[in-house]
C-alpha atoms as a PDB file:
ATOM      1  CA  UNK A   1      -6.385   8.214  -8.241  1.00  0.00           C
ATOM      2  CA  UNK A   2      -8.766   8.597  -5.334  1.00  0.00           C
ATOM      3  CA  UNK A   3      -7.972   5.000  -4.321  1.00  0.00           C
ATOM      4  CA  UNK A   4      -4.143   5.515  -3.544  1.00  0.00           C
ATOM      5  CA  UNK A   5      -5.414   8.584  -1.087  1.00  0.00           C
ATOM      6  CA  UNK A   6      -7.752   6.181   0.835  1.00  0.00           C
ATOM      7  CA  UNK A   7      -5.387   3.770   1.131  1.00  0.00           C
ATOM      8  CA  UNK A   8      -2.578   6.100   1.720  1.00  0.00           C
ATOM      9  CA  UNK A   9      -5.017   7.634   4.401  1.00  0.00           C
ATOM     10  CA  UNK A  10      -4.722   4.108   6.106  1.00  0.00           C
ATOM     11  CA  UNK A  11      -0.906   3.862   6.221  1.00  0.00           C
ATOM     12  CA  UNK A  12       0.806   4.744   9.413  1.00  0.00           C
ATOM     13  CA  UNK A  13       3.890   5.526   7.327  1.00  0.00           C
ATOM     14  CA  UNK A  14       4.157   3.858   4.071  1.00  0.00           C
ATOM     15  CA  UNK A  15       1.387   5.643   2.736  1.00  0.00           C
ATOM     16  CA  UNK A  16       3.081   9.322   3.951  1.00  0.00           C
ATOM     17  CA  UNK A  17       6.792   8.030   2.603  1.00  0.00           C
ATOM     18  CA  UNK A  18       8.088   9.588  -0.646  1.00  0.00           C
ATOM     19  CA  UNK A  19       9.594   6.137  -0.879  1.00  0.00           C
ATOM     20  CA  UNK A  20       6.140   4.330  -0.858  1.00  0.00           C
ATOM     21  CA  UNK A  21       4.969   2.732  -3.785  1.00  0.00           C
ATOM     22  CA  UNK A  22       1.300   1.258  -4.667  1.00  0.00           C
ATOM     23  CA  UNK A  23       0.470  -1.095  -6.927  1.00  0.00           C
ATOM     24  CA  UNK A  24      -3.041  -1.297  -7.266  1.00  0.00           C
ATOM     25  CA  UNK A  25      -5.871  -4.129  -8.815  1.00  0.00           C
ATOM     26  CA  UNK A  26      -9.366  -3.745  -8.710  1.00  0.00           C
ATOM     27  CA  UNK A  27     -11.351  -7.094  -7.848  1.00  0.00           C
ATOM     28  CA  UNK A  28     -12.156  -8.268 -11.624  1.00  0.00           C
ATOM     29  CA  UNK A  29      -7.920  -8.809 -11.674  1.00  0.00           C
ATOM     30  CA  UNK A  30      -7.312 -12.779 -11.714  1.00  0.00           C
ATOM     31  CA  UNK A  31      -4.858 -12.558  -9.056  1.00  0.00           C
ATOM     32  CA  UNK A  32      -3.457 -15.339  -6.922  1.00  0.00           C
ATOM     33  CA  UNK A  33      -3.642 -13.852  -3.569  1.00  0.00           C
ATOM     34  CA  UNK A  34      -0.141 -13.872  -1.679  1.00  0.00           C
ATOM     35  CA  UNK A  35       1.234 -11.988   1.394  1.00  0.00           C
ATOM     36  CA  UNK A  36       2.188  -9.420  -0.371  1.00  0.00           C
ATOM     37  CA  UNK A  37      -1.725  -8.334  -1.350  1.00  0.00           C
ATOM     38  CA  UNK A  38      -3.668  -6.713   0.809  1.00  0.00           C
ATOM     39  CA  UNK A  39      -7.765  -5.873   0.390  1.00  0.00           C
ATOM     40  CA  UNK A  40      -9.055  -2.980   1.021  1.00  0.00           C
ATOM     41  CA  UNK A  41     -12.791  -2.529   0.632  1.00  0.00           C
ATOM     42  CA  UNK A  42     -14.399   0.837  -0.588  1.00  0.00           C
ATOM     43  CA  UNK A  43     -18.149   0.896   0.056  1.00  0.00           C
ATOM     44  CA  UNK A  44     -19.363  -1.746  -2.801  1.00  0.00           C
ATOM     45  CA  UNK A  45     -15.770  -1.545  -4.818  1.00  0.00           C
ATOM     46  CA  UNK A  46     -12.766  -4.270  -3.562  1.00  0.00           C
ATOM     47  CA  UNK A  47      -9.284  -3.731  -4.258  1.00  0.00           C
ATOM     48  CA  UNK A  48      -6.095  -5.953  -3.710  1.00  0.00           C
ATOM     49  CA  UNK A  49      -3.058  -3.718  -3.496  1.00  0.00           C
ATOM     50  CA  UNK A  50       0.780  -3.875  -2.781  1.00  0.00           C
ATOM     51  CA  UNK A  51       3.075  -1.416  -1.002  1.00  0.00           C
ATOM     52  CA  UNK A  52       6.563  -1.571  -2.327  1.00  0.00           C
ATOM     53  CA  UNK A  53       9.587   0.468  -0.818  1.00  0.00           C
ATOM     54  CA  UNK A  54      11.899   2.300  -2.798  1.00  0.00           C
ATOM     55  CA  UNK A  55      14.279   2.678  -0.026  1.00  0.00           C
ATOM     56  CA  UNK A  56      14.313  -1.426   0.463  1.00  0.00           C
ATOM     57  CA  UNK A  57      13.412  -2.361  -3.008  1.00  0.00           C
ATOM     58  CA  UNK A  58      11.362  -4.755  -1.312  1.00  0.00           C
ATOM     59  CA  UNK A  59       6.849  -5.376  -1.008  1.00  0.00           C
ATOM     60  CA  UNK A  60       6.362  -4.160   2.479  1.00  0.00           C
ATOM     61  CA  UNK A  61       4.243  -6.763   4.501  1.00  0.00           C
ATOM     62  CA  UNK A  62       1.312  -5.847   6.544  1.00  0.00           C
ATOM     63  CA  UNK A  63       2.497  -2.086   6.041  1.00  0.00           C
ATOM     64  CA  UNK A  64      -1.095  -0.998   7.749  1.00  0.00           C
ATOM     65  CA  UNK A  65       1.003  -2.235  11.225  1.00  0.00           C
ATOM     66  CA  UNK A  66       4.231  -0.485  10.725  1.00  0.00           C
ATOM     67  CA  UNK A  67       5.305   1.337  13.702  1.00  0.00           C
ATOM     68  CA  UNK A  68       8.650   2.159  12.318  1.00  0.00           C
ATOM     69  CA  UNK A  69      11.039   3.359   9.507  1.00  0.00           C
ATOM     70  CA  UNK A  70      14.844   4.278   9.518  1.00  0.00           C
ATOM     71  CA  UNK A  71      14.435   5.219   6.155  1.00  0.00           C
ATOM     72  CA  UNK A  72      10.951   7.347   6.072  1.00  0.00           C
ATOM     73  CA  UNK A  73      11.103  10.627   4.029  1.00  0.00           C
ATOM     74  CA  UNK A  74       7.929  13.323   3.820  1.00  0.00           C
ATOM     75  CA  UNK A  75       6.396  14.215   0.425  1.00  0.00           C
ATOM     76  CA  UNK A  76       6.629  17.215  -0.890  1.00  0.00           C
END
């Protein structure tokens, strides 16, 4: 999905974390927006996503201003 590398390409370290999970919507989804959705604009195409870790089994908030992980891990 060409998506997930933009945003991925946007993450500090989320997006580079074999931990890192998207969840993706495109802007036709109904969603009620809530801290845990993010937009992210692609020339004329919005999309809300999420960034849940693996590691926390928690949504990761504002993960585009992580500075930090204890638990980071490369892909491979």
């Amino acid at each position: 999905m060409v998506i997930a590398e933009e945003i991925r390409a946007r993450l500090p370290i989320c997006g580079k974390c074999i931990n890192c999970k998207l969840v993706i919507w495109n802007a036709e989804a109904e969603l009620k927006t809530t801290p845990n959705l993010i937009r992210f604009k692609k020339l004329e195409q919005n999309f809300f996503y999420m960034v849940r870790c693996s590691w926390l089994k928690t949504p990761i908030f504002e993960p585009q201003f992580l500075t930090g992980c204890e638990g980071k891990q490369e892909q491979r």
